[in-house]
Protein backbone atom coordinates (compact mmCIF):
# COMPACT_ATOMS: atom_id res chain seq x y z
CA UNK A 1 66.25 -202.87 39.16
CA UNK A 2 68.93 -200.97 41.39
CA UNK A 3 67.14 -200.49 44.04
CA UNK A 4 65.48 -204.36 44.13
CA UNK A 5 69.12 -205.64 43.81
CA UNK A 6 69.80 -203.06 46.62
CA UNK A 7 67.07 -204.50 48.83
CA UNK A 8 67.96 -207.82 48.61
CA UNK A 9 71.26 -206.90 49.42
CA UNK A 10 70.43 -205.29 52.55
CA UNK A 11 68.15 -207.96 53.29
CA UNK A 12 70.45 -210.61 52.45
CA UNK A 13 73.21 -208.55 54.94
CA UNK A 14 70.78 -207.92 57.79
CA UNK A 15 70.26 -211.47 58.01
CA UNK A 16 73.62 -212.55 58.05
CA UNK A 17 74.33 -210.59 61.01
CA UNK A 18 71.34 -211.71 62.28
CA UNK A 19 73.04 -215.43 61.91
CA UNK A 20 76.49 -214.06 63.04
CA UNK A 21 75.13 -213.07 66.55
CA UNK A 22 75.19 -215.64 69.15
CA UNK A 23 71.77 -217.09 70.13
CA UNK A 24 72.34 -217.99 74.15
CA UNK A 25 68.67 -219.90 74.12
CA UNK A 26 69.30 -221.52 71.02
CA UNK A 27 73.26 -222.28 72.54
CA UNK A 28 71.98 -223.61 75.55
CA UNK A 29 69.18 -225.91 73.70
CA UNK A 30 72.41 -227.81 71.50
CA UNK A 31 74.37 -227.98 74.55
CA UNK A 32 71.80 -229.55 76.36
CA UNK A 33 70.41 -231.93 73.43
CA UNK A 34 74.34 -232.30 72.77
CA UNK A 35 74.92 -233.25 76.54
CA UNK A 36 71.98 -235.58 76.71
CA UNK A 37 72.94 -237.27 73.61
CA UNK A 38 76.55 -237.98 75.41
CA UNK A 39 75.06 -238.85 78.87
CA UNK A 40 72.17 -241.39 78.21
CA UNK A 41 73.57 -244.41 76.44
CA UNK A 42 72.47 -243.82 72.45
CA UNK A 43 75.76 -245.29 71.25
CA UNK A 44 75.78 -248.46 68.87
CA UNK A 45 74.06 -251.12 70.93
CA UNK A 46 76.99 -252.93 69.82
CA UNK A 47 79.32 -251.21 72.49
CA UNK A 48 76.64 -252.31 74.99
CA UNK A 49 76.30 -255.33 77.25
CA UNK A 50 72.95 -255.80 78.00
CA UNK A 51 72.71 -257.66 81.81
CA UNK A 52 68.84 -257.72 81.24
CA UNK A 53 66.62 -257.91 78.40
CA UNK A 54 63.47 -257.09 80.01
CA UNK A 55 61.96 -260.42 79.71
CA UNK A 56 64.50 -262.91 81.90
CA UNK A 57 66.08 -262.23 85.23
CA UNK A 58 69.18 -264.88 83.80
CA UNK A 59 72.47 -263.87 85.09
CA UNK A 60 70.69 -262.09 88.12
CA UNK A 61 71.00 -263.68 92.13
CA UNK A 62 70.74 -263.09 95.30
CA UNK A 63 74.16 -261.58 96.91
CA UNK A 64 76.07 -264.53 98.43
CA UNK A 65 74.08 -266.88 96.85
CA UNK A 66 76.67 -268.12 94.21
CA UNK A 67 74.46 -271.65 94.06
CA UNK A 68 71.11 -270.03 92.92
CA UNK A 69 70.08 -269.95 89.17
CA UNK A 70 67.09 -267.47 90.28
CA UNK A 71 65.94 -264.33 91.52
CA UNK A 72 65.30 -264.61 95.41
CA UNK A 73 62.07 -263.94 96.65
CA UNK A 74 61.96 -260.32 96.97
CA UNK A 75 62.49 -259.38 93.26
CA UNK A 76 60.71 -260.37 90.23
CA UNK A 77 61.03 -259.45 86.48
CA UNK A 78 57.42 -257.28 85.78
CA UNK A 79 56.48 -255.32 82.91
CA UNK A 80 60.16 -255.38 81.57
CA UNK A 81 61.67 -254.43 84.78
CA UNK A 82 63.90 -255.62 87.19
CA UNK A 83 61.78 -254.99 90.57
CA UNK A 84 62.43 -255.63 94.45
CA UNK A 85 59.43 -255.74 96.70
CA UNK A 86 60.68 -253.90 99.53
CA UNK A 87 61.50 -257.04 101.51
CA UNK A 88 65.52 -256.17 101.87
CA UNK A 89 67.03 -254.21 104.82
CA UNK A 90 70.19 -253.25 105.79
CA UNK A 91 71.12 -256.55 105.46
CA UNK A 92 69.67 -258.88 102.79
CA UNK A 93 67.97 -258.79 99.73
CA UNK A 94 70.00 -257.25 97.59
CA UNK A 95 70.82 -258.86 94.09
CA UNK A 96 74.18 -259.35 91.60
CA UNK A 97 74.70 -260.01 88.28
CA UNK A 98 76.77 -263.46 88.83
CA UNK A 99 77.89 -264.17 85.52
CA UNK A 100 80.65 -261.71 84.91
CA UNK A 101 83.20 -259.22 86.80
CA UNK A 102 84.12 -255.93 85.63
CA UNK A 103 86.99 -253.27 86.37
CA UNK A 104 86.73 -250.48 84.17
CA UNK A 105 83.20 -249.44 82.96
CA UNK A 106 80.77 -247.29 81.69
CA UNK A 107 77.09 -248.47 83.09
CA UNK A 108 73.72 -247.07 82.22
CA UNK A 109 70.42 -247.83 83.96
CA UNK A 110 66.70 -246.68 84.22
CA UNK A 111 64.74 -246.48 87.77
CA UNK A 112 61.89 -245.44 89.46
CA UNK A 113 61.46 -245.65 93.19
CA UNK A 114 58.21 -245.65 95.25
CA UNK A 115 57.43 -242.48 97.62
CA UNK A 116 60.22 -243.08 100.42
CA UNK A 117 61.95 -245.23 99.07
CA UNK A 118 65.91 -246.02 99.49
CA UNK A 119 67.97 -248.19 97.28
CA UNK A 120 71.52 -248.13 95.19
CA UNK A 121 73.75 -249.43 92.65
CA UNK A 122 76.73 -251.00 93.77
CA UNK A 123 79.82 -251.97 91.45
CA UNK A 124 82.99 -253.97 92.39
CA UNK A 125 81.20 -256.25 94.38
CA UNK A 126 83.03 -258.92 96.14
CA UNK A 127 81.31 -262.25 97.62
CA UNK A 128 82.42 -263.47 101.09
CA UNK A 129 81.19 -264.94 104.01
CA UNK A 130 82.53 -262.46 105.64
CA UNK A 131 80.44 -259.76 104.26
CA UNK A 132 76.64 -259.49 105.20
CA UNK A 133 76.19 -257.23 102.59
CA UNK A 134 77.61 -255.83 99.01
CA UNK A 135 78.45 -252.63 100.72
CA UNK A 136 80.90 -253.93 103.43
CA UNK A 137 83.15 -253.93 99.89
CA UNK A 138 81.65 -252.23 97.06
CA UNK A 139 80.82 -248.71 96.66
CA UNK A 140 77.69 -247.31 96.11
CA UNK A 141 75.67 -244.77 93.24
CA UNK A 142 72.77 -243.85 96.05
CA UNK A 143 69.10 -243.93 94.85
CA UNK A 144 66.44 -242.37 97.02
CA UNK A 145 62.86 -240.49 97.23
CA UNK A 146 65.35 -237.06 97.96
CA UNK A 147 62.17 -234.77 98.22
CA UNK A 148 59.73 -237.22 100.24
CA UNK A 149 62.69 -239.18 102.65
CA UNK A 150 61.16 -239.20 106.05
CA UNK A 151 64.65 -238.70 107.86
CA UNK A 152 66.91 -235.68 107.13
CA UNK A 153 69.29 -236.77 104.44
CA UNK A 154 72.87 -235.88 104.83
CA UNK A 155 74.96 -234.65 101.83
CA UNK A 156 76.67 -237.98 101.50
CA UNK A 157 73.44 -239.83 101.78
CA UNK A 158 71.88 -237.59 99.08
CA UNK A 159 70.68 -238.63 95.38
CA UNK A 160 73.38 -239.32 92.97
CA UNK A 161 76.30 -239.71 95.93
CA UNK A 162 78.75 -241.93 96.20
CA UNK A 163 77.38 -243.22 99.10
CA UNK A 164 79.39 -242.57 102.87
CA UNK A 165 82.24 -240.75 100.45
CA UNK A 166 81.45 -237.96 97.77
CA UNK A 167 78.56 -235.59 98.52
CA UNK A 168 76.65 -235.03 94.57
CA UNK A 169 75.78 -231.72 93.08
CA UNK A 170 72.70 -231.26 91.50
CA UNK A 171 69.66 -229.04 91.18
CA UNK A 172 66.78 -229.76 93.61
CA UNK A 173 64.08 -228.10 91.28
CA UNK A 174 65.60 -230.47 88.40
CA UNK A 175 64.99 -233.73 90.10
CA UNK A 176 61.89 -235.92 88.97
CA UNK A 177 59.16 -236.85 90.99
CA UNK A 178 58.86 -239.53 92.92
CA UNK A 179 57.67 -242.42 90.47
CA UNK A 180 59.18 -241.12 87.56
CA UNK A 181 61.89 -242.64 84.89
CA UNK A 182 65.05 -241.51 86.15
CA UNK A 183 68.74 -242.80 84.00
CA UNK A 184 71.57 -242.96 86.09
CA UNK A 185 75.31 -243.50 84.20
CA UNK A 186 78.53 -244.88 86.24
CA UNK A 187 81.79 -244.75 84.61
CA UNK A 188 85.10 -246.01 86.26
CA UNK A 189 88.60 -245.72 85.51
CA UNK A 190 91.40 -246.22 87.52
CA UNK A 191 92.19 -242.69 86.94
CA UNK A 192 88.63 -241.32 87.43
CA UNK A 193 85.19 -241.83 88.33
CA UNK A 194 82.08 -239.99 87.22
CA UNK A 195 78.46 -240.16 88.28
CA UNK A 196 75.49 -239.06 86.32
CA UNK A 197 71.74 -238.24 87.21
CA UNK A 198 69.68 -237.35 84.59
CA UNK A 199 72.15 -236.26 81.75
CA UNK A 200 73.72 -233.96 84.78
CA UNK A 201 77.06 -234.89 86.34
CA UNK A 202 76.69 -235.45 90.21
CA UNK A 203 79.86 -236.58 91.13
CA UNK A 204 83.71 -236.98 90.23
CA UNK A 205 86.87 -238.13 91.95
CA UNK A 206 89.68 -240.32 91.46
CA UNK A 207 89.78 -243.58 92.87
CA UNK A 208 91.97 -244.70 95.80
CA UNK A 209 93.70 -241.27 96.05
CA UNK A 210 95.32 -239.95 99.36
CA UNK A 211 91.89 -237.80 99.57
CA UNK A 212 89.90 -240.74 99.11
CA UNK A 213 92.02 -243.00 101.61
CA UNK A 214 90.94 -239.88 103.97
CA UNK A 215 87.66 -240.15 103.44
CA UNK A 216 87.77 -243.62 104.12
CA UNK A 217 89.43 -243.04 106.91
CA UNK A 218 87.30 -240.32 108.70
CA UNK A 219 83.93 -241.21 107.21
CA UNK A 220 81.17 -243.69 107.26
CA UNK A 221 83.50 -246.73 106.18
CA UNK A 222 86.22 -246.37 108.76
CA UNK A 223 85.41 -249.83 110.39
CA UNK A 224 85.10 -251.33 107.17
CA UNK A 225 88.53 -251.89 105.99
CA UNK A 226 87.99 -253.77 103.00
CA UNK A 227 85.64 -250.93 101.70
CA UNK A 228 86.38 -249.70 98.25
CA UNK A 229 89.57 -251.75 98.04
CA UNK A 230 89.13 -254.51 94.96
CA UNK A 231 88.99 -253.21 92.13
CA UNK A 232 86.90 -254.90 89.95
CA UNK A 233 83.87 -256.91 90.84
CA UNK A 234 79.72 -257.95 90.27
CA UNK A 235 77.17 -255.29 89.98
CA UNK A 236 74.30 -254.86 92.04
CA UNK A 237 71.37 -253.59 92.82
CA UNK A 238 69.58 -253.18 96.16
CA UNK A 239 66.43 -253.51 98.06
CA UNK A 240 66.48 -251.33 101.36
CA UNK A 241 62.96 -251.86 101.67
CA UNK A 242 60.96 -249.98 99.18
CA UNK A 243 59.69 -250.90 95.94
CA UNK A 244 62.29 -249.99 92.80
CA UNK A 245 62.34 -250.42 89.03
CA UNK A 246 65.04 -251.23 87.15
CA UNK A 247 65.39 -251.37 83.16
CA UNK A 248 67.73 -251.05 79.99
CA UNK A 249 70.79 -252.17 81.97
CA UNK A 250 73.85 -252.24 80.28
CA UNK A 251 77.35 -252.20 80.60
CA UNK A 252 80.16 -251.44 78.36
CA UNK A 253 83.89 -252.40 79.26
CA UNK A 254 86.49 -249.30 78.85
């Protein structure tokens, strides 16, 4: 009986210092669950704002078109997504969601894009005649085919940047291919703003510091003074000419 009690004690011991070691794979595998948890909107849908329920485009319009009741031409509600046909450019096509401004924010979305393809998020957007487009004024989350882009992308131009400003981070061997479900989470404060691809953080800065009035200043939006300044606004989504999908859009207010 000794020597049973013995074992078990030994047993018992071994694996308790078996428990008391640190597991790295095991670690890492929490984190990430942990992180993933954090990053892709499971919250109480009561925090949420949903801005489409898969089934009506209602709230949604063409930029600039503060008169319509309706999607313009080049989108259309499919399959429970949100999805432009490629028809936009440079300048037109891209959509708002009319019915409500917003300062600070926390949004989640889901997209795909079709091989090549180019589009973004944009958030503080401001209508005017005197803007052609939602990014004369509002910044942009960039989406785009990173691996299959026909024209060398720049840093700034680059998957999960904020667009002409802050170059993302991420891992090119961790980005999904090109038709693939892809979440993408925007949160602003007027102390700072975070992007996320994929659970992974891409970028971070604080709003309308001296480094970003530098920026500004020496970058892509140096002719466009009103770039970046209001701060709050619609939020939009945009067609630069490729078929995208958009679903489980929401919004919560911080």
């Amino acid at each position: 009986m000794k020597k049973l009690i013995v074992s078990v004690l030994t047993v018992a011991s071994l694996m308790a210092c078996k428990n008391d070691g640190k597991n790295p794979d095991k670690e890492a595998e929490i984190k990430e669950k942990d992180n993933a948890e954090s990053i892709t909107g499971n919250e109480k849908d009561e925090e949420w704002q949903y801005l489409f329920d898969g089934e009506s485009a209602e709230g949604w319009r063409g930029y600039n078109e503060k008169n319509a009741d309706a999607l313009p031409e080049g989108w259309i509600v499919e399959d429970g997504t949100l999805k432009s046909l490629g028809e936009g450019g440079d300048i037109g096509g891209d959509i708002v969601y009319g019915e409500e401004e917003f300062d600070n924010f926390e949004l989640y979305l889901e997209w795909k894009i079709s091989p090549e393809g180019n589009s973004g998020v944009f958030y503080h957007v401001i209508e005017d005649e005197a803007y052609d487009s939602p990014y004369f004024a509002a910044p942009e989350y960039q989406i785009i085919d990173q691996k299959g882009f026909p024209q060398e992308l720049q840093a700034w131009q680059s998957i999960g940047a904020d667009y002409g400003m802050y170059d993302p981070e991420y891992d090119e061997d961790d980005l999904k291919e090109v038709g693939e479900w892809n979440t993408t989470r925007i949160r602003f404060t007027e102390d700072k703003v975070t992007y996320w691809l994929n659970g992974e953080k891409t970028v971070e800065f604080e709003p309308w510091s001296e480094e970003w009035k530098q920026k500004k200043k020496e970058g892509k939006w140096k002719d466009f003074p009103d770039y970046g300044k209001a701060k709050s606004g619609l939020i939009g989504l945009q067609d630069h000419g490729s078929y995208t999908w958009f679903r489980n859009i929401k919004i919560k207010k911080l």
